[in-house]
Protein backbone atom coordinates (compact mmCIF):
# COMPACT_ATOMS: atom_id res chain seq x y z
CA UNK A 1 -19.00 23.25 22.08
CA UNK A 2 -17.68 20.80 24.83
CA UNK A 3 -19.05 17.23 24.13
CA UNK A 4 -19.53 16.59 27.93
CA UNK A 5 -16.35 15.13 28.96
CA UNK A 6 -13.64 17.80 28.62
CA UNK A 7 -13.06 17.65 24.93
CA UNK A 8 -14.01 18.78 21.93
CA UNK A 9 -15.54 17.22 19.56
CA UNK A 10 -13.82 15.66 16.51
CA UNK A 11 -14.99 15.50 12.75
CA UNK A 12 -13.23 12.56 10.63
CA UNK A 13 -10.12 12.88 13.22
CA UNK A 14 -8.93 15.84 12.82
CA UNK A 15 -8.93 18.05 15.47
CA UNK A 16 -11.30 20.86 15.48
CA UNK A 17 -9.69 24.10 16.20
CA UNK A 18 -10.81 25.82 19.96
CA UNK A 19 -12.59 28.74 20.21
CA UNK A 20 -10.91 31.65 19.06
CA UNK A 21 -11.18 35.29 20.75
CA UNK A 22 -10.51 38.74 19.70
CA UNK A 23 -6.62 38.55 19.27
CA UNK A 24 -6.71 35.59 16.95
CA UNK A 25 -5.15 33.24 19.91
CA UNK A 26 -7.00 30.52 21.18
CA UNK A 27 -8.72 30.37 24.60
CA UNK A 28 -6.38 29.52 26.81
CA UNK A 29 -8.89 28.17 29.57
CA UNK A 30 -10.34 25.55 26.50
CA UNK A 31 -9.37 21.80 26.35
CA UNK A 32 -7.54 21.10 23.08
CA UNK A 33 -8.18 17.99 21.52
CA UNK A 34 -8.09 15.44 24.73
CA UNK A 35 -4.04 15.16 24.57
CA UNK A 36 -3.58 17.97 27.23
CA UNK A 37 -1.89 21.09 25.46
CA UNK A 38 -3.32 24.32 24.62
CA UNK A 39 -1.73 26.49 22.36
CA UNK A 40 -2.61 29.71 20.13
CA UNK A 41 -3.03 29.26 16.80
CA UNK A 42 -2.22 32.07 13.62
CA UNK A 43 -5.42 32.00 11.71
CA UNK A 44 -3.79 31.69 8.41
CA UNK A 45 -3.26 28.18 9.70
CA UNK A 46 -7.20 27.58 10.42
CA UNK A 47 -8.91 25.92 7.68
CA UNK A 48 -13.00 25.08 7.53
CA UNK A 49 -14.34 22.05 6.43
CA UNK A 50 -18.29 20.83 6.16
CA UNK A 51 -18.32 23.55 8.87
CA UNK A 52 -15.48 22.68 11.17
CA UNK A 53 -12.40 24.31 11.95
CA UNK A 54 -9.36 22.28 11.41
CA UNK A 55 -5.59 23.29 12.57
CA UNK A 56 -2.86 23.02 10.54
CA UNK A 57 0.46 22.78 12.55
CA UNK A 58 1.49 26.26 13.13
CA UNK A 59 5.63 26.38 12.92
CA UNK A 60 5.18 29.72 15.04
CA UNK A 61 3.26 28.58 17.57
CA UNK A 62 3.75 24.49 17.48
CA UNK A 63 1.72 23.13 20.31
CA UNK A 64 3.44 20.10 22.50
CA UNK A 65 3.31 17.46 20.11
CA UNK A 66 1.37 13.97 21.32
CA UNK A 67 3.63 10.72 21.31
CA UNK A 68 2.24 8.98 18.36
CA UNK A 69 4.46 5.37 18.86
CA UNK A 70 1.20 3.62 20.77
CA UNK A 71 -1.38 4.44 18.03
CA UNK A 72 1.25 3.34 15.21
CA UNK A 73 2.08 0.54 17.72
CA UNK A 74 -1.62 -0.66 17.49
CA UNK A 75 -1.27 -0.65 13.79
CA UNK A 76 1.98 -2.62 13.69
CA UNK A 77 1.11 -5.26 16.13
CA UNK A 78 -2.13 -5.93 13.69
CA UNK A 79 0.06 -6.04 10.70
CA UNK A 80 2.54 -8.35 12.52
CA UNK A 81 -0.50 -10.59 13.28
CA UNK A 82 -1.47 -10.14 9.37
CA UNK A 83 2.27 -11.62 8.48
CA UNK A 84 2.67 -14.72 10.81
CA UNK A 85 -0.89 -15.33 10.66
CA UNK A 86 -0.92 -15.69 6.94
CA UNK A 87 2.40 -17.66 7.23
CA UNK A 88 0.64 -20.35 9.52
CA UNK A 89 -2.57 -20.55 7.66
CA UNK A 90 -0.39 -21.49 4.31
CA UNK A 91 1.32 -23.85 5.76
CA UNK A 92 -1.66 -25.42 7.55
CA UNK A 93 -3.68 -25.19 4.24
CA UNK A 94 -0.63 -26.77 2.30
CA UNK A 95 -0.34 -29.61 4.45
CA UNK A 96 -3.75 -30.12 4.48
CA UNK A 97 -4.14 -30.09 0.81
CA UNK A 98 -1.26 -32.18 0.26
CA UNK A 99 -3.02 -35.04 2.46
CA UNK A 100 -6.50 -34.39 1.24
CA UNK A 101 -5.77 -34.47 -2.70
CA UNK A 102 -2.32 -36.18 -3.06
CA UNK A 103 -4.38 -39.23 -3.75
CA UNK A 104 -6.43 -37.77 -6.26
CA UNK A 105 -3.67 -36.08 -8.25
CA UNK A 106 -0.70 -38.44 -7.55
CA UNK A 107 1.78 -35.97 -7.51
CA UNK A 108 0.82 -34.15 -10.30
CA UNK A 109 -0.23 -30.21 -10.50
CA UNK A 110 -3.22 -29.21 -8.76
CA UNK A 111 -6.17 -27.69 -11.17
CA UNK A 112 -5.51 -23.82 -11.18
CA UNK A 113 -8.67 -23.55 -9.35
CA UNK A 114 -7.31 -25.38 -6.58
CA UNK A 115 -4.09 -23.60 -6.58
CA UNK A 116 -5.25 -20.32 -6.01
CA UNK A 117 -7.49 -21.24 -3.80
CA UNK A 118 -4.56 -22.56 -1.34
CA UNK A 119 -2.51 -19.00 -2.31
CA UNK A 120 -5.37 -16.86 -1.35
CA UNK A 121 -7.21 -18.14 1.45
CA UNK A 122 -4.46 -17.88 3.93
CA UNK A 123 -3.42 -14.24 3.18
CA UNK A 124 -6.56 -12.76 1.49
CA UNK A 125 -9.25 -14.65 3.40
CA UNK A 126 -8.11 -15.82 7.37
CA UNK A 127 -4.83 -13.11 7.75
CA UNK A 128 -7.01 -10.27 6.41
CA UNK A 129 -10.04 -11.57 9.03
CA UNK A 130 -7.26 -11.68 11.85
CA UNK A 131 -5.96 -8.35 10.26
CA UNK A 132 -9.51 -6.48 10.66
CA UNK A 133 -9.78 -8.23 14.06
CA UNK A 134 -6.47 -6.36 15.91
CA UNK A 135 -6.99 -3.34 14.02
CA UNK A 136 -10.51 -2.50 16.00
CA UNK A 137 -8.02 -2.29 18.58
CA UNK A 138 -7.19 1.46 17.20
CA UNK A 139 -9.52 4.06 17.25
CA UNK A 140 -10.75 5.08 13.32
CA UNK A 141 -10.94 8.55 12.06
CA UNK A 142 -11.43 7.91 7.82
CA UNK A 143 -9.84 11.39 5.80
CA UNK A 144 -13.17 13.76 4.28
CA UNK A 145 -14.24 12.51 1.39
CA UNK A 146 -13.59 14.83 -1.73
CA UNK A 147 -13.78 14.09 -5.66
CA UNK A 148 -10.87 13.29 -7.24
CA UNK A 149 -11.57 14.24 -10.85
CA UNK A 150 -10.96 12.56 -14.59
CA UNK A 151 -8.03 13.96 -15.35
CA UNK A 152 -6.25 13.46 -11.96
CA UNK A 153 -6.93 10.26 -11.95
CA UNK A 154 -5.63 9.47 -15.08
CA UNK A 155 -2.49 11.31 -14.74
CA UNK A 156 -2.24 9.41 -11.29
CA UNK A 157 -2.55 5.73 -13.06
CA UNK A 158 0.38 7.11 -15.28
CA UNK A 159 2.53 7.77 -12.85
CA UNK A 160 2.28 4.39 -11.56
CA UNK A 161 4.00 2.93 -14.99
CA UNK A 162 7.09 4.54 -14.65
CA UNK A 163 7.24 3.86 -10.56
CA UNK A 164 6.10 0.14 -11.14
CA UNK A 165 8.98 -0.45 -13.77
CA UNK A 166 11.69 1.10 -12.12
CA UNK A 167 11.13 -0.59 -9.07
CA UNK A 168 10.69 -3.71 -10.58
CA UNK A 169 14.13 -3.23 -12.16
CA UNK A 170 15.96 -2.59 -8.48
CA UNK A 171 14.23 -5.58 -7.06
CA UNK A 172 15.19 -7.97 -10.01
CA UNK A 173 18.56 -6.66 -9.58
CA UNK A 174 18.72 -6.66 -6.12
CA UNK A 175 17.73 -10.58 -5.92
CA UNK A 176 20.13 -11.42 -8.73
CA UNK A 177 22.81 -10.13 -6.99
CA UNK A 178 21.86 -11.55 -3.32
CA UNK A 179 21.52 -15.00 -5.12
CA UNK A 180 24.28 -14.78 -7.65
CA UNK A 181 21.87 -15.13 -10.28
CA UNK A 182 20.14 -18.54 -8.81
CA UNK A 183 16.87 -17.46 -8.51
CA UNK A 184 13.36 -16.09 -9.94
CA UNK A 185 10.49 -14.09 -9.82
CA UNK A 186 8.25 -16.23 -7.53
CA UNK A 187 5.07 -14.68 -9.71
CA UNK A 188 6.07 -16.08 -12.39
CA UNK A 189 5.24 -19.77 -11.28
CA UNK A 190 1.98 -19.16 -10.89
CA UNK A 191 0.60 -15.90 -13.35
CA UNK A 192 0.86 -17.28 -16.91
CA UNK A 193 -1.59 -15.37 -18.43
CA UNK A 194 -5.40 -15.97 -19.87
CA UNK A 195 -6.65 -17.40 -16.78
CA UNK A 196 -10.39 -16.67 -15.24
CA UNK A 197 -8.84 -17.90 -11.62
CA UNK A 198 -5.86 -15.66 -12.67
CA UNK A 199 -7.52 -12.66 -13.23
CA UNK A 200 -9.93 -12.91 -10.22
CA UNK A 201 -7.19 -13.18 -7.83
CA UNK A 202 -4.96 -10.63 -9.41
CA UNK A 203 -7.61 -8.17 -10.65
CA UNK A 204 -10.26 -8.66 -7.90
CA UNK A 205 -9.42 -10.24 -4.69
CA UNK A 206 -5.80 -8.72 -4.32
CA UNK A 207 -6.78 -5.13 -4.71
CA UNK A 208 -9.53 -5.21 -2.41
CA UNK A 209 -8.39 -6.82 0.19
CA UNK A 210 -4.84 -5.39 -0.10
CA UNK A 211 -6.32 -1.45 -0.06
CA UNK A 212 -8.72 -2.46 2.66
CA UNK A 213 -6.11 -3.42 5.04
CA UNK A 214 -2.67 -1.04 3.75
CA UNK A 215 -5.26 2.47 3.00
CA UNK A 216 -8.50 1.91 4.69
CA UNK A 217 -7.26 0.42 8.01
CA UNK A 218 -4.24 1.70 8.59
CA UNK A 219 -4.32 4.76 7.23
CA UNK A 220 -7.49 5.69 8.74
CA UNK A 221 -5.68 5.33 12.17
CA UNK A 222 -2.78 7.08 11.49
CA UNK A 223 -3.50 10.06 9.26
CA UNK A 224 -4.87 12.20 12.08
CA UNK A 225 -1.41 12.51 12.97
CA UNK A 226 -0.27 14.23 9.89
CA UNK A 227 -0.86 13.04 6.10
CA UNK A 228 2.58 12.32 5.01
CA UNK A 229 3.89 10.01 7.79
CA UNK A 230 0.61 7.84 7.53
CA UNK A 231 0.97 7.75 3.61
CA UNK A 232 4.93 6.81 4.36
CA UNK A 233 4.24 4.01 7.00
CA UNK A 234 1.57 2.50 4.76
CA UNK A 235 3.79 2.63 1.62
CA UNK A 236 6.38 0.55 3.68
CA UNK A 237 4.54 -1.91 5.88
CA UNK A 238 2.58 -2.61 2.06
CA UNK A 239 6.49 -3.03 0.21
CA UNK A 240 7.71 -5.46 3.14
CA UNK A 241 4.45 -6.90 3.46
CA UNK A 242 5.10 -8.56 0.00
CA UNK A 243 8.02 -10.72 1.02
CA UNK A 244 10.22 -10.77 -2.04
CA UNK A 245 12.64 -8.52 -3.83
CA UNK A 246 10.94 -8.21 -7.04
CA UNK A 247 7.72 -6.89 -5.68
CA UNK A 248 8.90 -4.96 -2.55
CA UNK A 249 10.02 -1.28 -4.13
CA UNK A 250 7.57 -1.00 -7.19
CA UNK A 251 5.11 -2.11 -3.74
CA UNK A 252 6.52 0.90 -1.70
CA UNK A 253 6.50 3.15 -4.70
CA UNK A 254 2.69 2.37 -5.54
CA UNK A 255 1.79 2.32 -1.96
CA UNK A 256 3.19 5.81 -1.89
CA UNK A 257 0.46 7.08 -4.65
CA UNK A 258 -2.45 5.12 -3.59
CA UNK A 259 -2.08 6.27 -0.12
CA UNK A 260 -1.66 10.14 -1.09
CA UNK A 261 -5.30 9.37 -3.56
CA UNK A 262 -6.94 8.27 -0.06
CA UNK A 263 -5.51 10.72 2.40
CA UNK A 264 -6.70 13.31 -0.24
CA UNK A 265 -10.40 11.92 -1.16
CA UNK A 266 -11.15 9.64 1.50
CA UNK A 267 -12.36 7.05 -1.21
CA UNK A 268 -11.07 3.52 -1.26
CA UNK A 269 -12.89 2.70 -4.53
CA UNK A 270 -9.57 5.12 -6.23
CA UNK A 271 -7.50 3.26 -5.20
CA UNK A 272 -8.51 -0.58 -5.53
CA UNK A 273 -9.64 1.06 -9.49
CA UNK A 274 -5.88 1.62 -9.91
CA UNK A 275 -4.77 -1.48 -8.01
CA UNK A 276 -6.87 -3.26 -10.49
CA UNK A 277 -5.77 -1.78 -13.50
CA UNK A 278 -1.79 -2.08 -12.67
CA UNK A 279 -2.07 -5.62 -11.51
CA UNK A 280 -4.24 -6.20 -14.87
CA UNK A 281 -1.58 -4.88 -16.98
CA UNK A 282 1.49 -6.61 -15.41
CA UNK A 283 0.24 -10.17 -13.73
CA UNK A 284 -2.30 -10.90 -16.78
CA UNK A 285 -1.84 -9.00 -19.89
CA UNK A 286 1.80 -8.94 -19.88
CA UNK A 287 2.44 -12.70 -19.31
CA UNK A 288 -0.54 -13.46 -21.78
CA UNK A 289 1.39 -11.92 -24.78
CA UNK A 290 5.12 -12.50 -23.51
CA UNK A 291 3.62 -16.37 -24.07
CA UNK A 292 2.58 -15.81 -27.46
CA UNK A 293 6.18 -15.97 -28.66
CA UNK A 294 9.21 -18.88 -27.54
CA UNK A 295 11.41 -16.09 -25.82
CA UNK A 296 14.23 -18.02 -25.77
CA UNK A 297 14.27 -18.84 -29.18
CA UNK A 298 13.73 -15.27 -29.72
CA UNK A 299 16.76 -14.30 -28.08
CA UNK A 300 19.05 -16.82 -30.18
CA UNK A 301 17.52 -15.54 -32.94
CA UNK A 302 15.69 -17.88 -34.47
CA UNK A 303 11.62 -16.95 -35.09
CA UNK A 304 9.88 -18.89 -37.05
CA UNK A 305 7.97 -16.82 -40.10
CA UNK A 306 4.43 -18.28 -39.09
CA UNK A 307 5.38 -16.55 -35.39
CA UNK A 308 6.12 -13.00 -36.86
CA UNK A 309 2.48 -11.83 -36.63
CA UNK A 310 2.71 -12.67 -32.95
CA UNK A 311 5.80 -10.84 -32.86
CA UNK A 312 4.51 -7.87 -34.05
CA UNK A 313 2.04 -8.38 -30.95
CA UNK A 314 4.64 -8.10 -28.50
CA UNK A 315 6.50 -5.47 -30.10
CA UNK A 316 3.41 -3.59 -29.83
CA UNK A 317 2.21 -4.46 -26.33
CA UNK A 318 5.77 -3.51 -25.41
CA UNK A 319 6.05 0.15 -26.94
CA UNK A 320 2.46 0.56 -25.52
CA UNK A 321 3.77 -0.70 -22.26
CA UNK A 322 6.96 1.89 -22.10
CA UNK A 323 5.09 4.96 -24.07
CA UNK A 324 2.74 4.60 -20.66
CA UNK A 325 5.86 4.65 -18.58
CA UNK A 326 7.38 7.88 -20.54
CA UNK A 327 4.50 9.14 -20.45
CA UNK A 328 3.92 8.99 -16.85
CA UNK A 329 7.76 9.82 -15.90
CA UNK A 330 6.98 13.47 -17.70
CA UNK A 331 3.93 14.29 -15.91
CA UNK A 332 5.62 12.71 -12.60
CA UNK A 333 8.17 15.31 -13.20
CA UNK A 334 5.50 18.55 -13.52
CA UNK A 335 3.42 17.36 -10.99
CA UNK A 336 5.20 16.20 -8.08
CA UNK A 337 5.73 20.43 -6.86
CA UNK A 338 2.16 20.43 -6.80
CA UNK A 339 1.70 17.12 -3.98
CA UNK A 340 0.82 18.50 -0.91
CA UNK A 341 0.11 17.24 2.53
CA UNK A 342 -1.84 18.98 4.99
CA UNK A 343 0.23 19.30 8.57
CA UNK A 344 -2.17 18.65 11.72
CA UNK A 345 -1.22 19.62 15.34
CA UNK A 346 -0.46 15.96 16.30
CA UNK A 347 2.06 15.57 13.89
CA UNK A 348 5.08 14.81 15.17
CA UNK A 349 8.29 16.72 13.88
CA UNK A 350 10.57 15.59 11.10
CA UNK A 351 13.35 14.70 13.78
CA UNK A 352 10.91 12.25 15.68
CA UNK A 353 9.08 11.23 12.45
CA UNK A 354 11.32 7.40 11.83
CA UNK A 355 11.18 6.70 15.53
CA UNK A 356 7.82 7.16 16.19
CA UNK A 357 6.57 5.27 13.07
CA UNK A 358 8.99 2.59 12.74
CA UNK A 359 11.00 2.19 16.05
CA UNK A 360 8.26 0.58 17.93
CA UNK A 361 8.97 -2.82 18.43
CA UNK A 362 5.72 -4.17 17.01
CA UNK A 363 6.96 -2.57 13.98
CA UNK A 364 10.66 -3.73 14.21
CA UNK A 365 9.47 -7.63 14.98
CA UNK A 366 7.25 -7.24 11.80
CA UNK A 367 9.98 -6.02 9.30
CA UNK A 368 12.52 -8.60 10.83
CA UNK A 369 9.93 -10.88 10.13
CA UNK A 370 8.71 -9.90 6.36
CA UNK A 371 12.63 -9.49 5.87
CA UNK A 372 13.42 -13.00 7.13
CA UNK A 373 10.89 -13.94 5.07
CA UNK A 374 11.92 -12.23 1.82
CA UNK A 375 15.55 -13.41 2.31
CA UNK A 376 14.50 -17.71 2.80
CA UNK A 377 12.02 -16.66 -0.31
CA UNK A 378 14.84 -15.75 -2.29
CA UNK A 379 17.17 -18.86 -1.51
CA UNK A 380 14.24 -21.19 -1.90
CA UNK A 381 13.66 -22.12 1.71
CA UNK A 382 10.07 -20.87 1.21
């Protein structure tokens, strides 16, 4: 039925199919889905939902495809905002703290209370607010909800062990050679292990606000133009997004499986669960029991005998640690044939897919800016 104003109606963003007659073609004299093309449409490629007809891009009869760079524009412009908002707000909040409680602490640390504070209300408080704000900008259309299941889900949190490792290994490589060995993980000056604040802001605040702004706002406006490019763009805007080496490809490759969870169930709550559950494992757990033992000592080989019991505590966190990422490289390696994503009409083809995504210049300034970012990170400037 026409809504009134020469369009169809949508359900969730995806474009309802027009009505079909007798020779399984569509009626040419119907609007199409407000972007001005009509085309038929086989019927194998007509799937129904809660109802609806949806259309799968037909490679037979491929309508005129809609130019998708000013939605993903929208998207990139917010994200830029999110990046040199957050920038100015930490720097603001550090030089305000500095004047407020240098007094107080005279030069030494800040409580860990008050240091997290200053890390996450830039980013996770005021950039995700200015975030939200720009993103309204961009019309929502959030993927149908469907169950995900036990044993997916499981098998899914396994497959982020073996993704989170390996990428960790290119970025720590990566920044070793670009600083010739001078620097560090920057996590590692502030996740220690065993902290309440710690585990709030790694745990908690971090997953929700990060899923709420790389699944549920972006992806919401770009997966009516075809599953696998808004899954892709997330995944990389999240990667740069982190501004360091170490973090940026085990980002990417996580982003890549939480956004296929939410363009498949529509459910956030997936995806902050395994958000939570990686960032528990590596920013608290691990650097809890790597503590427990003097490394360094370890390395030269001397351990004292009252430390072996500790040892042993390692040793086992660590086969734990790698069994989960064997474990999820094998069923990576069964399951991946079985990812699908669904094709819809306003797609746009593989040859346009990088330019339309990424060659918009909202999206260019922002990964020139994370980039620039990432690069004074790793030679201390930041």
């Amino acid at each position: 039925m026409d809504n009134g104003n020469g369009q169809y109606p949508r359900q969730n963003g995806y474009i309802p199919s027009p009505p079909q007659t007798a020779n399984n073609t569509q009626d040419q004299n119907a609007p199409y889905s407000g972007n001005g093309y009509r085309a038929p449409v086989a019927p194998q490629n007509v799937i129904t939902y809660n109802g609806m007809q949806y259309v799968r891009r037909d490679p037979v009869y491929a309508p005129m495809r809609p130019k998708v760079k000013k939605p993903y524009g929208k998207v990139s412009f917010a994200l830029l905002m999110f990046a040199v908002f957050s920038m100015l707000f930490a720097v603001t909040i550090g030089m305000i703290a500095a004047v407020v409680f240098e007094a107080k602490y005279s030069g030494a640390d800040y409580p860990e209370w008050l240091t997290w504070l200053i890390i996450l209300l830039p980013t996770d408080v005021f950039g995700a607010l200015i975030c939200w704000l720009f993103m309204r900008r961009a019309p929502s259309f959030p993927p149908p909800e469907e169950k995900l299941g036990g044993k997916r889900f499981m098998i899914l949190i396994l497959v982020c062990f073996p993704i989170m490792q390996a990428g960790s290994i290119i970025g720590t490589l990566l920044s070793e050679i670009l600083s010739f060995g001078k620097t560090s993980n920057p996590l590692d000056t502030v996740t220690e292990g065993g902290s309440i604040f710690e585990a709030i802001a790694l745990v908690v605040v971090a997953p929700l606000v990060e899923e709420f702004i790389f699944r549920k706002l972006v992806i919401d406006r770009t997966a009516k133009y075809g599953e696998m490019p808004a899954v892709l763009f997330s995944a990389v805007a999240f990667g740069l997004f982190h501004m360091n080496f170490y973090q940026m490809f085990y980002a990417f490759g996580l982003g890549l499986v939480f956004g296929y969870v939410y363009v498949k169930t529509g459910r956030l709550r997936y995806t902050i669960i395994m958000h939570a559950v990686i960032n528990f494992m590596g920013g608290v757990i691990a650097p809890y029991v790597l503590s427990l033992v003097d490394l360094d000592a370890l390395m030269d080989g001397h351990v004292a005998r009252s430390s072996l019991p500790l040892l042993l505590v390692v040793l086992a966190y660590l086969a734990l640690y790698y069994g989960l990422a064997v474990a999820g490289a094998v069923l990576f390696g069964k399951n991946v044939r079985k990812v699908r994503f669904e094709v819809w009409s306003d797609e746009p083809s593989k040859g346009r897919l990088a330019r339309q995504l990424f060659l918009n210049v909202p999206f260019i300034i922002f990964a020139v800016f994370c980039l620039i970012s990432t690069m004074a990170s790793l030679y201390g400037i930041l």
